[in-house]
Protein backbone atom coordinates (compact mmCIF):
# COMPACT_ATOMS: atom_id res chain seq x y z
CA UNK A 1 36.69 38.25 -32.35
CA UNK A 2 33.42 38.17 -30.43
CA UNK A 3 31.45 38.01 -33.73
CA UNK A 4 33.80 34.90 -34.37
CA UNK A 5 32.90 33.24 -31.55
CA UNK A 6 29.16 33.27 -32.11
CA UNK A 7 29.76 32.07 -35.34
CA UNK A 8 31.52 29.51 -33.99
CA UNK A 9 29.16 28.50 -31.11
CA UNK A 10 26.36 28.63 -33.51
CA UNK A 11 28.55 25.99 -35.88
CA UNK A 12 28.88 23.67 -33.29
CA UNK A 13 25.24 23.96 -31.99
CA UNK A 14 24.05 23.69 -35.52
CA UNK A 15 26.16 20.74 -36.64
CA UNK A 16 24.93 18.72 -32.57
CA UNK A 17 21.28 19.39 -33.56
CA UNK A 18 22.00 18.36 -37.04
CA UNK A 19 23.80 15.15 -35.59
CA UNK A 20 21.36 14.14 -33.06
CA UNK A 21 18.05 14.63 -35.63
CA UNK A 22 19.89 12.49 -37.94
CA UNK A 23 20.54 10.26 -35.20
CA UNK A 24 16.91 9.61 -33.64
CA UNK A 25 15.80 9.23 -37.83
CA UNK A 26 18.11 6.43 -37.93
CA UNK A 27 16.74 4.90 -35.18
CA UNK A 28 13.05 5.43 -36.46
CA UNK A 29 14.45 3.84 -40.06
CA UNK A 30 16.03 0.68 -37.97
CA UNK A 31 12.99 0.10 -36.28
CA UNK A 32 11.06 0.53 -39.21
CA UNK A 33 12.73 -2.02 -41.74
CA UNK A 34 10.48 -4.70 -42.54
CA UNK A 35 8.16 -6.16 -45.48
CA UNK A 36 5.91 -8.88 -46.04
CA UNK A 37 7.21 -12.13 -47.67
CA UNK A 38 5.40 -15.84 -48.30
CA UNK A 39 7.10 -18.77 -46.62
CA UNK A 40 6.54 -22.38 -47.38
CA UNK A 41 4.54 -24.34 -45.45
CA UNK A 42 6.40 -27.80 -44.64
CA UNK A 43 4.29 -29.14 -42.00
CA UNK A 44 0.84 -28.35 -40.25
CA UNK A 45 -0.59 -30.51 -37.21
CA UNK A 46 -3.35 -30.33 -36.03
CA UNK A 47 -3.79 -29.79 -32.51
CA UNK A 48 -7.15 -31.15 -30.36
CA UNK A 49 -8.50 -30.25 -27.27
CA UNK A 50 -11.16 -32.78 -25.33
CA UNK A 51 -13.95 -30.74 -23.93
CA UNK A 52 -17.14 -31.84 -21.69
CA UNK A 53 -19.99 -31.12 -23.29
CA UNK A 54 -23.37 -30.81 -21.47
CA UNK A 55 -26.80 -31.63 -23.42
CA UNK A 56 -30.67 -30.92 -21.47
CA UNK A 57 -32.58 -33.84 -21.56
CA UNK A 58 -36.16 -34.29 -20.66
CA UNK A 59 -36.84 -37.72 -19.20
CA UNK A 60 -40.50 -39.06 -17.90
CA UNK A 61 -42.09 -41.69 -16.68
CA UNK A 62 -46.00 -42.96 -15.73
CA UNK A 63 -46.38 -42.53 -12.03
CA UNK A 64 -49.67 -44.70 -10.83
CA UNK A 65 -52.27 -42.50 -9.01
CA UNK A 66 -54.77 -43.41 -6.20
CA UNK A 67 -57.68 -41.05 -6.02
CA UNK A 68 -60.78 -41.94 -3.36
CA UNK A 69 -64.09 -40.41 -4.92
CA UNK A 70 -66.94 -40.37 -2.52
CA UNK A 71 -70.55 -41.05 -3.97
CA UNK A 72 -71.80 -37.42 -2.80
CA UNK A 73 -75.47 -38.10 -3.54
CA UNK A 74 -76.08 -41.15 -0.67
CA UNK A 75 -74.11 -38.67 2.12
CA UNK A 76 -77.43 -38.07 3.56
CA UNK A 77 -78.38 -41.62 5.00
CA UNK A 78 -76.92 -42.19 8.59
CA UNK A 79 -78.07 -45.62 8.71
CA UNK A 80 -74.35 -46.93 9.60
CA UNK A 81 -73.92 -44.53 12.04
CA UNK A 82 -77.09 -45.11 13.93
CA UNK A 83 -76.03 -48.91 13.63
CA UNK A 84 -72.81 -48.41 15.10
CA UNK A 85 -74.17 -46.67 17.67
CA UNK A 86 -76.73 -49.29 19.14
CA UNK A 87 -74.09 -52.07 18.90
CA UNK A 88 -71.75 -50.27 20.42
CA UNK A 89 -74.36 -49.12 23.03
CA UNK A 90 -75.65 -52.75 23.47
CA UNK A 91 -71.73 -53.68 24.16
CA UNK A 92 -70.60 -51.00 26.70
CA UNK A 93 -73.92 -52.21 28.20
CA UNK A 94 -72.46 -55.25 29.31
CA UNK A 95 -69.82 -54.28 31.35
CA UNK A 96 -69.16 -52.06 34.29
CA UNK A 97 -72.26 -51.84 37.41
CA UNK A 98 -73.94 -48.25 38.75
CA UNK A 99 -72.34 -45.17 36.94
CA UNK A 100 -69.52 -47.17 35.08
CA UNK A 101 -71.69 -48.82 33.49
CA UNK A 102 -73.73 -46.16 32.29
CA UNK A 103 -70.20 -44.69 31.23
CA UNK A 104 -69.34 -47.36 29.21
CA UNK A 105 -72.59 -47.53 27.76
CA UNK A 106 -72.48 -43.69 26.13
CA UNK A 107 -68.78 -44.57 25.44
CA UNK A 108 -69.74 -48.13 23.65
CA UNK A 109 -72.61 -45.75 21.73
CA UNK A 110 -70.31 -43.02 20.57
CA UNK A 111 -67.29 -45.25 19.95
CA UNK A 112 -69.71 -47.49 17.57
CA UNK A 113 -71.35 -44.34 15.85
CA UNK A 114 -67.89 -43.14 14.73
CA UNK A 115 -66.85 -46.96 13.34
CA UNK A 116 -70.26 -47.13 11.64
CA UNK A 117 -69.95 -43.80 10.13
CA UNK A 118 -66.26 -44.75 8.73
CA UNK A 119 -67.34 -48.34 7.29
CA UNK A 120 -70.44 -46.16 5.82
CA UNK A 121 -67.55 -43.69 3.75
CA UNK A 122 -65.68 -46.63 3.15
CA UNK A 123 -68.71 -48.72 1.21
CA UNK A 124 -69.80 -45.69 -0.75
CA UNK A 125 -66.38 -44.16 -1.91
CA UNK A 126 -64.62 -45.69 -4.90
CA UNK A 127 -60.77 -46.10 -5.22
CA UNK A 128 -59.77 -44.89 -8.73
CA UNK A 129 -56.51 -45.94 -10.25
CA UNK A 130 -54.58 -43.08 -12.49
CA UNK A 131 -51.98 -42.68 -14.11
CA UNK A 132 -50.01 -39.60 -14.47
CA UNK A 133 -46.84 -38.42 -16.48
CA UNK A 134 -44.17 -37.19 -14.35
CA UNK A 135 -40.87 -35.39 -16.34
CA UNK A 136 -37.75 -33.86 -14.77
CA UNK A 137 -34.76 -32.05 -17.18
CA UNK A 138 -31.05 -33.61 -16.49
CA UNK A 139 -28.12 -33.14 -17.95
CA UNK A 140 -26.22 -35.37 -20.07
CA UNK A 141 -22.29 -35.14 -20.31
CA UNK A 142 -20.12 -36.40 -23.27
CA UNK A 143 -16.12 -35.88 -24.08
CA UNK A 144 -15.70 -34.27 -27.55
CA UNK A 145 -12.53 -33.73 -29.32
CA UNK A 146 -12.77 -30.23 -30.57
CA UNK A 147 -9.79 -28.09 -33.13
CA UNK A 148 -7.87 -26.10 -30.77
CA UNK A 149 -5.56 -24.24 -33.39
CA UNK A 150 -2.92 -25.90 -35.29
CA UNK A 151 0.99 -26.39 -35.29
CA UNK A 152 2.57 -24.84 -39.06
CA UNK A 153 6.07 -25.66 -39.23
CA UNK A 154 7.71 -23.31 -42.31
CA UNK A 155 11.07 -22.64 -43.84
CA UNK A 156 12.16 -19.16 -45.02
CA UNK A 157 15.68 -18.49 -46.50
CA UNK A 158 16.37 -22.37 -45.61
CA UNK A 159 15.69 -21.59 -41.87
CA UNK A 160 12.74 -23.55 -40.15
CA UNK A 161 10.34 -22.17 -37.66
CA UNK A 162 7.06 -22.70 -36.39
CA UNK A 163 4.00 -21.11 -34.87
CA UNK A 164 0.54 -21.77 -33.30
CA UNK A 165 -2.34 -20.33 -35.76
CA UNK A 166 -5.93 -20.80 -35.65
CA UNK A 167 -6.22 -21.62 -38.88
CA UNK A 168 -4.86 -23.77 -41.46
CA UNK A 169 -3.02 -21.33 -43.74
CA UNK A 170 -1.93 -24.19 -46.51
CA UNK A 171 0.64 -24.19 -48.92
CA UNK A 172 2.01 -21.11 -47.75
CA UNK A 173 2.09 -18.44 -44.97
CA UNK A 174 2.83 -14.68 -45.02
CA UNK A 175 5.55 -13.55 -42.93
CA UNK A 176 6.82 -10.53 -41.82
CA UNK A 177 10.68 -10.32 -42.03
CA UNK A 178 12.55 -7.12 -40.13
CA UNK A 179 15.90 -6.16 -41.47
CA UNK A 180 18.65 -4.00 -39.46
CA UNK A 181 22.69 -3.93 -38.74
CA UNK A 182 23.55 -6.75 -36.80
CA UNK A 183 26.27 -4.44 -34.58
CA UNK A 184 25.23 -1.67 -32.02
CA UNK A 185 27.10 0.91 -34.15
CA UNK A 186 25.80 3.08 -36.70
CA UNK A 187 27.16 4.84 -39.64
């Protein structure tokens, strides 16, 4: 009797093992029914996208230059300043009495020196006209209508359906078609 009963335990837990290995290979077998097939293509559409694009460009212009040059080789005659200097000292002369107008005298004399000295600079530098390329990079924008990926519309087994691909696949497209029971239970 006892050996009976093991045999029969060992039955039952034989034939559940059995049943559920069978069971998960099913499952592994539904999940696992599908091929490749070709569809037709009936339609593809283009689809566009605007973007901005942005191009360097180098843009210049002549820019006028004024440069002084002073005559280096007559600096050493102070003829204007000397000048300046008397008239001015001749000038302050006039005004003022006592100290004042000894006052506005060395004022008159120094005041005179420093306007000779300037017209001096002034007679012996040259003005010098130049003219000198100035550039700067901007940035040009323009809208461009670029391919984003296109629209296939395709019929397999007289059903249509459609898809986004990034290329256009032509007169036909490869599809992959999954087959399995359409109810829950399982044989």
């Amino acid at each position: 009797m006892k050996n009976l009963l093991i045999t029969a335990s060992l039955a039952t837990a034989l034939t559940l093992i059995s049943a559920s290995a069978l069971a998960g290979n099913n499952k592994y077998q539904r999940n696992h029914h599908s091929f490749e097939d070709t569809a037709r293509v009936t339609h593809v559409e283009t689809l566009y996208k605007t973007v901005r694009i942005s191009t360097p460009q180098r843009e210049c212009w002549d820019r006028p230059q004024y440069r002084s040059a002073y005559n280096n080789h007559n600096r050493q005659s102070y003829t204007t300043t000397i000048a300046g200097g008397i008239i001015g000292g001749v000038l302050g002369n006039q005004f003022g009495g006592g100290s004042g107008k000894t006052a506005l005298t060395i004022a008159g004399t120094l005041l005179g020196g420093s306007i000779g000295r300037d017209l001096g600079y002034q007679s012996k530098s040259s003005s010098r006209h130049e003219h000198g390329e100035q550039c700067r990079v901007t940035q040009r924008y323009h809208e461009e209508e670029q391919i984003d990926g296109y629209q296939v519309t395709y019929k397999y087994q007289g059903q249509s359906y459609t898809t986004h691909m990034d290329y256009d696949p032509g007169r036909y497209i490869p599809v992959e078609v999954s087959v399995r029971p359409a109810a829950h239970r399982y044989y």
